[in-house]
N, C-alpha and C. Protein backbone atom coordinates (compact mmCIF):
# COMPACT_ATOMS: atom_id res chain seq x y z
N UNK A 1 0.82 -1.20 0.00
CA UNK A 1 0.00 0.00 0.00
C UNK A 1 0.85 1.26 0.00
N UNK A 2 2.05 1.54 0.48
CA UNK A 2 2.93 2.89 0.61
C UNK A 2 3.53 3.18 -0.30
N UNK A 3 3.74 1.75 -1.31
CA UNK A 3 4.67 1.95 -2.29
C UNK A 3 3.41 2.83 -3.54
N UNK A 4 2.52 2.35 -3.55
CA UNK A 4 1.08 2.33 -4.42
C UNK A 4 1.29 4.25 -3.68
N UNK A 5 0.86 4.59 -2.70
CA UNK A 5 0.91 6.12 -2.47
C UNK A 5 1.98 6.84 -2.83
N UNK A 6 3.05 6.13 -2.20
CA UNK A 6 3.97 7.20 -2.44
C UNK A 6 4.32 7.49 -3.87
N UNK A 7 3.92 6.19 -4.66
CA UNK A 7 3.75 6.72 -6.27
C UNK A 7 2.56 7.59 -6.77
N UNK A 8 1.33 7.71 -6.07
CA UNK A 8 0.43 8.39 -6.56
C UNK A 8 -0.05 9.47 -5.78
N UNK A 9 0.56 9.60 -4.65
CA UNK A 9 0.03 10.92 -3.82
C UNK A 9 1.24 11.53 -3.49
N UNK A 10 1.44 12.84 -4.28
CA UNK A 10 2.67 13.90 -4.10
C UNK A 10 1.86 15.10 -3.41
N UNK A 11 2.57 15.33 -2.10
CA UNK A 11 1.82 16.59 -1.57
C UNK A 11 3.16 17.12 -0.79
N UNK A 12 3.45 18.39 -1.02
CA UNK A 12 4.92 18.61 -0.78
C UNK A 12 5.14 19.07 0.65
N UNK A 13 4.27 18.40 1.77
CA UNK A 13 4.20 18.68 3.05
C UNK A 13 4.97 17.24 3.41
N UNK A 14 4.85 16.33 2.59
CA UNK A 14 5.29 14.73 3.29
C UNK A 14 6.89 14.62 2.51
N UNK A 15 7.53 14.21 3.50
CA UNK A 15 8.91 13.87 3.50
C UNK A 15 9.21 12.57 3.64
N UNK A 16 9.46 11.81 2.94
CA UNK A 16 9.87 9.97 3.19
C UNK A 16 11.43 10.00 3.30
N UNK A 17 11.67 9.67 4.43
CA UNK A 17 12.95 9.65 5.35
C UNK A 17 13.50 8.49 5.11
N UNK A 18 13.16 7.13 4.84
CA UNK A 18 14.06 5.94 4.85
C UNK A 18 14.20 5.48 6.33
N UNK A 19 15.30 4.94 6.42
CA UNK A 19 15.56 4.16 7.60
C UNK A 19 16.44 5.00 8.33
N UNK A 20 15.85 5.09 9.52
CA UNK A 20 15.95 5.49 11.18
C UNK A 20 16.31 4.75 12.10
N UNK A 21 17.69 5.40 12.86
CA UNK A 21 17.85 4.90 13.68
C UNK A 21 17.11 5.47 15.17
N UNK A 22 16.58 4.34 16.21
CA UNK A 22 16.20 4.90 17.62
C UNK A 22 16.21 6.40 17.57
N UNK A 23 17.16 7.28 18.37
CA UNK A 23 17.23 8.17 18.49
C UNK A 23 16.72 9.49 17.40
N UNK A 24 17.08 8.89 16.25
CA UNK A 24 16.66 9.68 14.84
C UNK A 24 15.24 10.00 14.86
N UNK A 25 14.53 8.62 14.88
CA UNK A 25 13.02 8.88 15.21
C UNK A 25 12.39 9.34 16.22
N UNK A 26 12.92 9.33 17.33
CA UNK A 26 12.23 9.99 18.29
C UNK A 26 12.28 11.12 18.12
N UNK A 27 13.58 12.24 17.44
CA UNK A 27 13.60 13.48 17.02
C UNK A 27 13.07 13.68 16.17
N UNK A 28 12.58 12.82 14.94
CA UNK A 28 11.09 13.17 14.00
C UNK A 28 10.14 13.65 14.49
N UNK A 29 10.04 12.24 15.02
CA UNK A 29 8.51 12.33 15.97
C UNK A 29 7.84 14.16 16.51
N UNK A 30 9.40 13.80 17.73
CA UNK A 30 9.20 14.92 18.51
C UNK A 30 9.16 16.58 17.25
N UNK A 31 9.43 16.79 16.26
CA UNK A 31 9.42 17.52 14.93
C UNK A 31 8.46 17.43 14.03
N UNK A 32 8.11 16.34 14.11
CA UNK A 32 6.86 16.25 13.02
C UNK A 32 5.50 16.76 13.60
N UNK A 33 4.67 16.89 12.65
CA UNK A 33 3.16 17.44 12.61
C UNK A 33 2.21 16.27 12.41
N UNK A 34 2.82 15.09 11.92
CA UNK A 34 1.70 14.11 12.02
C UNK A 34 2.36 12.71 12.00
N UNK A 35 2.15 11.69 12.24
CA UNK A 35 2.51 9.88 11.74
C UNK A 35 1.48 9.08 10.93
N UNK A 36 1.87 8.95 9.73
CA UNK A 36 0.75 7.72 9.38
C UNK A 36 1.34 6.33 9.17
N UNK A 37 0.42 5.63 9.80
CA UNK A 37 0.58 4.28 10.25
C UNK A 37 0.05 3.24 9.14
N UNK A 38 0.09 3.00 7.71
CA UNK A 38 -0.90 2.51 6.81
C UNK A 38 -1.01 0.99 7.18
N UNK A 39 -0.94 0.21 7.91
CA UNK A 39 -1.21 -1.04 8.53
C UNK A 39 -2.74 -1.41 7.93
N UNK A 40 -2.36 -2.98 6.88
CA UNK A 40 -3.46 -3.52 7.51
C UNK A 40 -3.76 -4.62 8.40
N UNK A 41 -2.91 -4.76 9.40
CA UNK A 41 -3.13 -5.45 10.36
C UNK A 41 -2.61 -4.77 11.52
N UNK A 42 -3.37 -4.88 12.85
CA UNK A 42 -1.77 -4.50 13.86
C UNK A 42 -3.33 -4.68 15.52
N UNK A 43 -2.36 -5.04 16.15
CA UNK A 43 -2.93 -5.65 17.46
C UNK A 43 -3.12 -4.78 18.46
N UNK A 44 -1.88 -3.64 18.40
CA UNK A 44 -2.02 -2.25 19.53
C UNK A 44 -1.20 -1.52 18.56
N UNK A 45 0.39 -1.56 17.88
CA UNK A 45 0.54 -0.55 17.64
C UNK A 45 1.51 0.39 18.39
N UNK A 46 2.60 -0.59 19.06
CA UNK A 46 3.28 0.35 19.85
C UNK A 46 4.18 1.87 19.26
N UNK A 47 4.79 1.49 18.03
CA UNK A 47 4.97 2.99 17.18
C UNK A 47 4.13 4.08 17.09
N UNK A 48 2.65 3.56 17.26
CA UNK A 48 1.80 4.71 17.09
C UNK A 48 1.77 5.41 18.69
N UNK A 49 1.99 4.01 19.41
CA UNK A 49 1.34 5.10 20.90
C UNK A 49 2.66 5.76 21.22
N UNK A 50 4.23 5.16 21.23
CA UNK A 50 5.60 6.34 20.69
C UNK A 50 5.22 7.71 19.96
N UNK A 51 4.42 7.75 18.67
CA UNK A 51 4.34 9.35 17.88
C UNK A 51 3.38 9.86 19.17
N UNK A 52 2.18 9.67 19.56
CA UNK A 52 0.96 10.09 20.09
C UNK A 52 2.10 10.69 21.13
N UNK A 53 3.08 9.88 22.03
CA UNK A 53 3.61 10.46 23.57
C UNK A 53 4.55 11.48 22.70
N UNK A 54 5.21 11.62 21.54
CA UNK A 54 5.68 12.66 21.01
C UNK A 54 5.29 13.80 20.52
N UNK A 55 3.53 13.85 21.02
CA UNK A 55 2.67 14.33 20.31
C UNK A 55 2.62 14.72 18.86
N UNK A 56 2.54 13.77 18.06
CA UNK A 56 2.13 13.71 17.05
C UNK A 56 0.78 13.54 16.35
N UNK A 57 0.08 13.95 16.07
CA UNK A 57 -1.38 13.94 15.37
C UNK A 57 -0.81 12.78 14.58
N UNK A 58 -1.83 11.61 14.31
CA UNK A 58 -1.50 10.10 13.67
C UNK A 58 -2.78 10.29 12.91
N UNK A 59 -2.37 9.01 11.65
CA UNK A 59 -3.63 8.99 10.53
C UNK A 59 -3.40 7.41 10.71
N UNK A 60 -4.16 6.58 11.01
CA UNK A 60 -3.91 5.20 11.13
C UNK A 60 -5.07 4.50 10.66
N UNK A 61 -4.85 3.13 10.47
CA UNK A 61 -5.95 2.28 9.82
C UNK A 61 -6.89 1.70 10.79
N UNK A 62 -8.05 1.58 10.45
CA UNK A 62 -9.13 1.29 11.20
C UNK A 62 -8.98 -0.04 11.56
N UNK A 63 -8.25 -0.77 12.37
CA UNK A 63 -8.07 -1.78 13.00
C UNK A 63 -7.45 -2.29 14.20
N UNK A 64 -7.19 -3.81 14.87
CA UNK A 64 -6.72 -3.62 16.18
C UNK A 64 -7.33 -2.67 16.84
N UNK A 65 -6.35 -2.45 18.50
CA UNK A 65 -6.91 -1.62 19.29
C UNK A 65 -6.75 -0.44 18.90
N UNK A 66 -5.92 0.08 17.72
CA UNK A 66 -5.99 1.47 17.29
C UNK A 66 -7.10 2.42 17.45
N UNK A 67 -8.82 1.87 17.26
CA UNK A 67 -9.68 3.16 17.47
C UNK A 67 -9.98 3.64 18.98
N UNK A 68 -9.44 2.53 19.50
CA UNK A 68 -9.58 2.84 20.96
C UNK A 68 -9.07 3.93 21.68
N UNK A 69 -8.15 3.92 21.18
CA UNK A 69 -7.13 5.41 21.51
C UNK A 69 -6.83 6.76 20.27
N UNK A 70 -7.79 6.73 20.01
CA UNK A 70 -7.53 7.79 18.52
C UNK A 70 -9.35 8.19 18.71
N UNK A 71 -8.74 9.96 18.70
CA UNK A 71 -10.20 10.57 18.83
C UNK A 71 -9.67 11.77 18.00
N UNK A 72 -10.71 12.95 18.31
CA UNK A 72 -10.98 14.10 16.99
C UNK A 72 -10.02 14.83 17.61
N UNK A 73 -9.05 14.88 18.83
CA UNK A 73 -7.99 15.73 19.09
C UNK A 73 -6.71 15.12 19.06
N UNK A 74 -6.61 13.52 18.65
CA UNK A 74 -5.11 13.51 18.39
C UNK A 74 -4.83 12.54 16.91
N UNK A 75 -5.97 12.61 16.46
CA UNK A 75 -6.13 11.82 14.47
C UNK A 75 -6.67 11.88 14.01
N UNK A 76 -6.91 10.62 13.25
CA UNK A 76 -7.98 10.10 12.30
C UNK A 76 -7.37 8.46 11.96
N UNK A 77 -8.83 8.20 11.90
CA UNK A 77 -8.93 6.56 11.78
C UNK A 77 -9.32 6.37 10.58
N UNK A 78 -8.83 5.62 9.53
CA UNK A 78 -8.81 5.35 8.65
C UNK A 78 -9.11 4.10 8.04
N UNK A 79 -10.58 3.68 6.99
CA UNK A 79 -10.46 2.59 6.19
C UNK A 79 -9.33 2.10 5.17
N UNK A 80 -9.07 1.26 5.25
CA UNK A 80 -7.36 0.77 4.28
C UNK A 80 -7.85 1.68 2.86
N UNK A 81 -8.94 1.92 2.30
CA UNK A 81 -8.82 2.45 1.25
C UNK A 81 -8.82 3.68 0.81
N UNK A 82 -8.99 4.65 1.82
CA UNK A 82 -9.20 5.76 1.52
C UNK A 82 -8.17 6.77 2.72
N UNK A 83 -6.51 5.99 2.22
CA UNK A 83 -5.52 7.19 2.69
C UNK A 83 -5.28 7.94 2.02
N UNK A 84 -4.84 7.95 1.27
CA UNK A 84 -4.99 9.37 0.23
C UNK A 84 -5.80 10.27 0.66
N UNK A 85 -7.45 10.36 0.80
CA UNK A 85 -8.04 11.28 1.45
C UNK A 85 -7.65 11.75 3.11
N UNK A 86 -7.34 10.52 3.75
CA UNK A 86 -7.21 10.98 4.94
C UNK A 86 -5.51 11.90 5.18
N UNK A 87 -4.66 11.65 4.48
CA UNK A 87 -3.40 12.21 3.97
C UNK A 87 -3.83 13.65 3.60
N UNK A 88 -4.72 13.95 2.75
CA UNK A 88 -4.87 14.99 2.29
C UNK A 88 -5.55 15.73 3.82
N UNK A 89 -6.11 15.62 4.20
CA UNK A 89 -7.15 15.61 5.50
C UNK A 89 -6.37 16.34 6.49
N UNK A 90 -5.81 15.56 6.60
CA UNK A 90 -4.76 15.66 7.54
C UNK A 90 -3.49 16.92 7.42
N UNK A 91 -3.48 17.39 6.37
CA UNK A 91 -2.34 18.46 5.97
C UNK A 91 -3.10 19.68 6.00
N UNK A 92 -4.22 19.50 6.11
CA UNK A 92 -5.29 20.75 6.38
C UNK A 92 -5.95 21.37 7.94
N UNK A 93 -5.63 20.33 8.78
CA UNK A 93 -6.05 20.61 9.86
C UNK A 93 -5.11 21.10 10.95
N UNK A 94 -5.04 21.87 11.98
CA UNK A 94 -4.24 22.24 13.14
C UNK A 94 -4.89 21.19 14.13
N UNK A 95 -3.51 20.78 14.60
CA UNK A 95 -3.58 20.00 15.73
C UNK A 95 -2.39 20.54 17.28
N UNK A 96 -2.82 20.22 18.43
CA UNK A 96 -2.51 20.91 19.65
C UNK A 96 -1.43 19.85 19.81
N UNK A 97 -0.19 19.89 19.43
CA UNK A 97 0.60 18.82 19.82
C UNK A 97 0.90 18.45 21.25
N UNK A 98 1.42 19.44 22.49
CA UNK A 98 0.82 19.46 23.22
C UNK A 98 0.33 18.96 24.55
N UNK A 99 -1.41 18.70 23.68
CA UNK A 99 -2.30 18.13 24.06
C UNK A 99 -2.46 16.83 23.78
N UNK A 100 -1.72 16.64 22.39
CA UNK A 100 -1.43 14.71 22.56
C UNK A 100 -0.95 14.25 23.06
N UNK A 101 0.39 14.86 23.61
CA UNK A 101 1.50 14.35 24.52
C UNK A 101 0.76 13.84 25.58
N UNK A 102 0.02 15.02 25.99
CA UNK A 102 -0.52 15.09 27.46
C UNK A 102 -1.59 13.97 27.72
N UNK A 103 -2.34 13.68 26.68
CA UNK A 103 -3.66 12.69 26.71
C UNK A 103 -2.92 11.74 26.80
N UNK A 104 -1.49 11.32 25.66
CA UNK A 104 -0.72 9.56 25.17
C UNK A 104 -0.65 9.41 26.51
């Protein structure tokens, strides 16, 4: 699925970084404005609840315990088919980073 986006959705807010080491990512994290998680499978998701304590606004797939912890102040939950919209979605909205930290 990322390879399929990152060939068809160019939006010059997203940066594809490659491979990270530990420390590297946590200084994303802690830098970035959002994480998307395009999973279609995942059980909890510990990378996602890492961006959320970095406060990161996350765009993740509607599965696992992911909706459990994802509300209208720190994402969006996402059907596997429609990231692209939620990508786009997501580059439009202000989020309280913050306030994710504080909720993760």
């Amino acid at each position: 699925m990322v390879a399929n986006l990152k060939s068809t959705f160019t939006h010059q807010n997203i940066h594809w970084l490659g491979r990270l080491d530990s420390a590297q990512i946590a200084d994303k994290m802690r830098r970035s404005s959002c994480f998307a998680m395009p999973s279609d499978y995942e059980t909890f998701s510990v990378v996602t609840a890492e961006a959320l304590c970095c406060g990161c606004a996350i765009v993740v797939s509607e599965n696992g315990a992911l909706p459990e912890f994802i509300n209208d102040d720190n994402g969006i939950l996402v059907k596997q088919q429609e990231w692209e919209k939620a990508l786009t979605t997501m580059t439009t909205l202000s989020w309280n980073h913050q306030l994710i930290a504080q909720q993760a």
